[in-house]
C-alpha atoms as a PDB file:
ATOM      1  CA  UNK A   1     104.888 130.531 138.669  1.00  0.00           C
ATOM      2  CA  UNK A   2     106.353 130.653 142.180  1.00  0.00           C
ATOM      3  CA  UNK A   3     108.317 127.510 143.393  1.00  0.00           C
ATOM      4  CA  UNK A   4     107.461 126.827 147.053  1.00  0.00           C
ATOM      5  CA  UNK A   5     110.664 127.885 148.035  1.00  0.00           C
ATOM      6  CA  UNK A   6     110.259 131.132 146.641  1.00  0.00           C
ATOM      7  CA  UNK A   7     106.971 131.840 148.665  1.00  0.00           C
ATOM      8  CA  UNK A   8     106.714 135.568 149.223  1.00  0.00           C
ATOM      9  CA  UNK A   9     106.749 135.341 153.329  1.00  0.00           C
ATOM     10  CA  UNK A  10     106.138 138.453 156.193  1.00  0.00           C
ATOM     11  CA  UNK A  11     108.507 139.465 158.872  1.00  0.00           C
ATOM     12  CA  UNK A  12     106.970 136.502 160.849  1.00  0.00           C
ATOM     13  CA  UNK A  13     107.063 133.867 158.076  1.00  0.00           C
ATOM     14  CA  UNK A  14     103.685 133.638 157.073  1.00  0.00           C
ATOM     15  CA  UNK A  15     102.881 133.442 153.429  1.00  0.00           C
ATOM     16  CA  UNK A  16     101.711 136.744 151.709  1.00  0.00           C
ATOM     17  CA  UNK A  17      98.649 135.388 149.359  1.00  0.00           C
ATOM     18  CA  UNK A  18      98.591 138.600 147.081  1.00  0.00           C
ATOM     19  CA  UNK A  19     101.731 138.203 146.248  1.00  0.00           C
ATOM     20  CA  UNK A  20     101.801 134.755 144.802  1.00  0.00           C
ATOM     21  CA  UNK A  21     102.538 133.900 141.522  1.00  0.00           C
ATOM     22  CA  UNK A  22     100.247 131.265 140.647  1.00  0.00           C
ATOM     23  CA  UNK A  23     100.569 128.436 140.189  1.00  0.00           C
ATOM     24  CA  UNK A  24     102.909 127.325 142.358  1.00  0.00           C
ATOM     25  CA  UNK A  25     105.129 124.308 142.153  1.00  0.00           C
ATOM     26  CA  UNK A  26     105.758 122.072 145.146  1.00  0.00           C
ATOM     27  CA  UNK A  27     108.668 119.470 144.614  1.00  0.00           C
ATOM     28  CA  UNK A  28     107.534 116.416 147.157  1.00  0.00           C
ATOM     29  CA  UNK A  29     110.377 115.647 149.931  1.00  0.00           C
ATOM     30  CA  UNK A  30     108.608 111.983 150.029  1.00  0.00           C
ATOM     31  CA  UNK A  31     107.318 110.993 145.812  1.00  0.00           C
ATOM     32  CA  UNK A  32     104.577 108.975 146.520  1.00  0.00           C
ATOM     33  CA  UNK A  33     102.215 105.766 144.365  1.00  0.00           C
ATOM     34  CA  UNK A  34      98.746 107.510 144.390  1.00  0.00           C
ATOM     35  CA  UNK A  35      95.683 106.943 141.854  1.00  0.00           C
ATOM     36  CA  UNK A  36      98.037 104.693 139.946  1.00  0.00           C
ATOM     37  CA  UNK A  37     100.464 107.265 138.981  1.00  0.00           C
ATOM     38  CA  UNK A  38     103.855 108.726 140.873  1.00  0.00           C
ATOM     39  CA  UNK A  39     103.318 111.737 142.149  1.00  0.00           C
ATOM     40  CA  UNK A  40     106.779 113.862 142.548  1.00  0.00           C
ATOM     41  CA  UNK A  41     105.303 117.238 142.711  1.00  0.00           C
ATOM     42  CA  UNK A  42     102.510 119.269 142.818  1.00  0.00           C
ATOM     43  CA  UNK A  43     101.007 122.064 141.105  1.00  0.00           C
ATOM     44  CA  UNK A  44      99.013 124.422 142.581  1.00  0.00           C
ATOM     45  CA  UNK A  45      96.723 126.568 140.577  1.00  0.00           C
ATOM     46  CA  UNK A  46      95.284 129.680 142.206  1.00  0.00           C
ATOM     47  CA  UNK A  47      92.227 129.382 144.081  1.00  0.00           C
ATOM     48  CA  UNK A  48      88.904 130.782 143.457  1.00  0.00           C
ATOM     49  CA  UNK A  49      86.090 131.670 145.461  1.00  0.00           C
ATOM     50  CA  UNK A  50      84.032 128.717 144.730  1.00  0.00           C
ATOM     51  CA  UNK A  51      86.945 126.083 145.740  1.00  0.00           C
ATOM     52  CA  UNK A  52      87.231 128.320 149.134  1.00  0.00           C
ATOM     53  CA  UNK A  53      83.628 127.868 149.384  1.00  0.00           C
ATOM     54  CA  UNK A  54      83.501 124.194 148.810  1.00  0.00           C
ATOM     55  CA  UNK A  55      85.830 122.839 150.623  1.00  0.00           C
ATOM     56  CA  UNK A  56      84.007 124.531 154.319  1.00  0.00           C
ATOM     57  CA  UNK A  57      81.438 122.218 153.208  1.00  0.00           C
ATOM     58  CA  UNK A  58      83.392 119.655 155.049  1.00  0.00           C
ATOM     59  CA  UNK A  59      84.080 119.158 158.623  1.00  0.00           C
ATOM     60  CA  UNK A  60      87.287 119.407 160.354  1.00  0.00           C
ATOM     61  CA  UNK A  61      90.167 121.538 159.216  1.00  0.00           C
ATOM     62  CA  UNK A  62      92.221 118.661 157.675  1.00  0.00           C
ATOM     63  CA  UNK A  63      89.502 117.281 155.534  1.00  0.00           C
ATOM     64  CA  UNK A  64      88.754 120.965 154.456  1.00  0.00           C
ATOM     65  CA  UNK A  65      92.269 121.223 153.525  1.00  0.00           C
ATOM     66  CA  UNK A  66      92.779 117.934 151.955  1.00  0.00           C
ATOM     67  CA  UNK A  67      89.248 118.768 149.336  1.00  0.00           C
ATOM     68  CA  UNK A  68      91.004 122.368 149.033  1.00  0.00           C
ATOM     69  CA  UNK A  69      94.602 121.203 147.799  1.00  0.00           C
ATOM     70  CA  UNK A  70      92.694 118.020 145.997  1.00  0.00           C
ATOM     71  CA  UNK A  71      90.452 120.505 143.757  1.00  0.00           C
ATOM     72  CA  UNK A  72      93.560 123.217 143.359  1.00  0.00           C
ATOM     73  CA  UNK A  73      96.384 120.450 141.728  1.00  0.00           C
ATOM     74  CA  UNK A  74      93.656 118.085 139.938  1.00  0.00           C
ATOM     75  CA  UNK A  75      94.000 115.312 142.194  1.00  0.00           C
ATOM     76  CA  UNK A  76      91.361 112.893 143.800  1.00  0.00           C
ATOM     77  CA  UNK A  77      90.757 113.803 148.027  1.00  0.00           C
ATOM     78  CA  UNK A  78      92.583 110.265 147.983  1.00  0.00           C
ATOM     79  CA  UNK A  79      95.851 111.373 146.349  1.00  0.00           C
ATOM     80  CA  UNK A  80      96.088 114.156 148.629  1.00  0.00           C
ATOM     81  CA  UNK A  81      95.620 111.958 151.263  1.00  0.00           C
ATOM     82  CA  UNK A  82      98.768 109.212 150.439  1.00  0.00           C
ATOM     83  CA  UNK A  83     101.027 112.792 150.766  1.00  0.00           C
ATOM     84  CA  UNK A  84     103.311 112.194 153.383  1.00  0.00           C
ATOM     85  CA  UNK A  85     103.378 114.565 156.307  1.00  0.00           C
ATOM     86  CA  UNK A  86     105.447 116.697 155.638  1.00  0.00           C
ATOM     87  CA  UNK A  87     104.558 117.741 152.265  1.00  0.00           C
ATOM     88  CA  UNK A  88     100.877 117.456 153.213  1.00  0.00           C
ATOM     89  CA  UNK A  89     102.051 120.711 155.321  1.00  0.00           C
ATOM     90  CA  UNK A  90     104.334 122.331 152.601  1.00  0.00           C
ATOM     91  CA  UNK A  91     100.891 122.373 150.244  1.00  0.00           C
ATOM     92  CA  UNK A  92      98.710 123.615 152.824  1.00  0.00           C
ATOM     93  CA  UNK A  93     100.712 126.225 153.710  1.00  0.00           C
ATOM     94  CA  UNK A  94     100.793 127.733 150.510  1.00  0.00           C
ATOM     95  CA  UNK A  95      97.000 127.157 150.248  1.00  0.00           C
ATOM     96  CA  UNK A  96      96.276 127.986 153.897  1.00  0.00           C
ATOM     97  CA  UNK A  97      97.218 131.303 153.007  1.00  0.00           C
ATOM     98  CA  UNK A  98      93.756 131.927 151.306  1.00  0.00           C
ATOM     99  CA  UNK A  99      91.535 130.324 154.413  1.00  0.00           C
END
């Protein structure tokens, strides 16, 4: 397991995907009410070929991203989507690595 925090990061920042420790946990700056449940964090299993694969079914980078994170932490497209901002970008970044 690799808190998001912890993310194993380059010279310039970026995320180093072979070096994750799946799955990682993402503590939410902003909890949110979504699918009738509070979401306060996220867990983020590793992904496989097949979720890669599925979510460039979809147009636009955001959507892609949104079925990608939705399919990797068990979560409807329409939890991902009442994220907030900012944690909408802490998740993607740690699955953005893999795109």
């Amino acid at each position: 397991m690799t808190k998001y925090e912890d993310l194993p990061r380059n010279e310039s920042g970026g995320v180093i995907a072979e070096k994750i420790e799946f799955p990682v946990e993402l503590g939410l700056l902003r909890p949110v009410e979504a699918g009738g449940r509070k979401l306060e964090s996220l867990s983020l299993r590793e992904p496989t070929a097949l979720d890669i694969e599925l979510c460039w079914k979809h147009p636009g980078e955001i959507t892609r991203m949104v079925h990608l994170l939705a399919s990797l932490a068990e979560l409807s497209p329409d939890e991902v989507r009442a994220l907030k901002a900012a944690d909408f970008a802490r998740a993607a970044e740690a699955a953005g690595a893999f795109l």
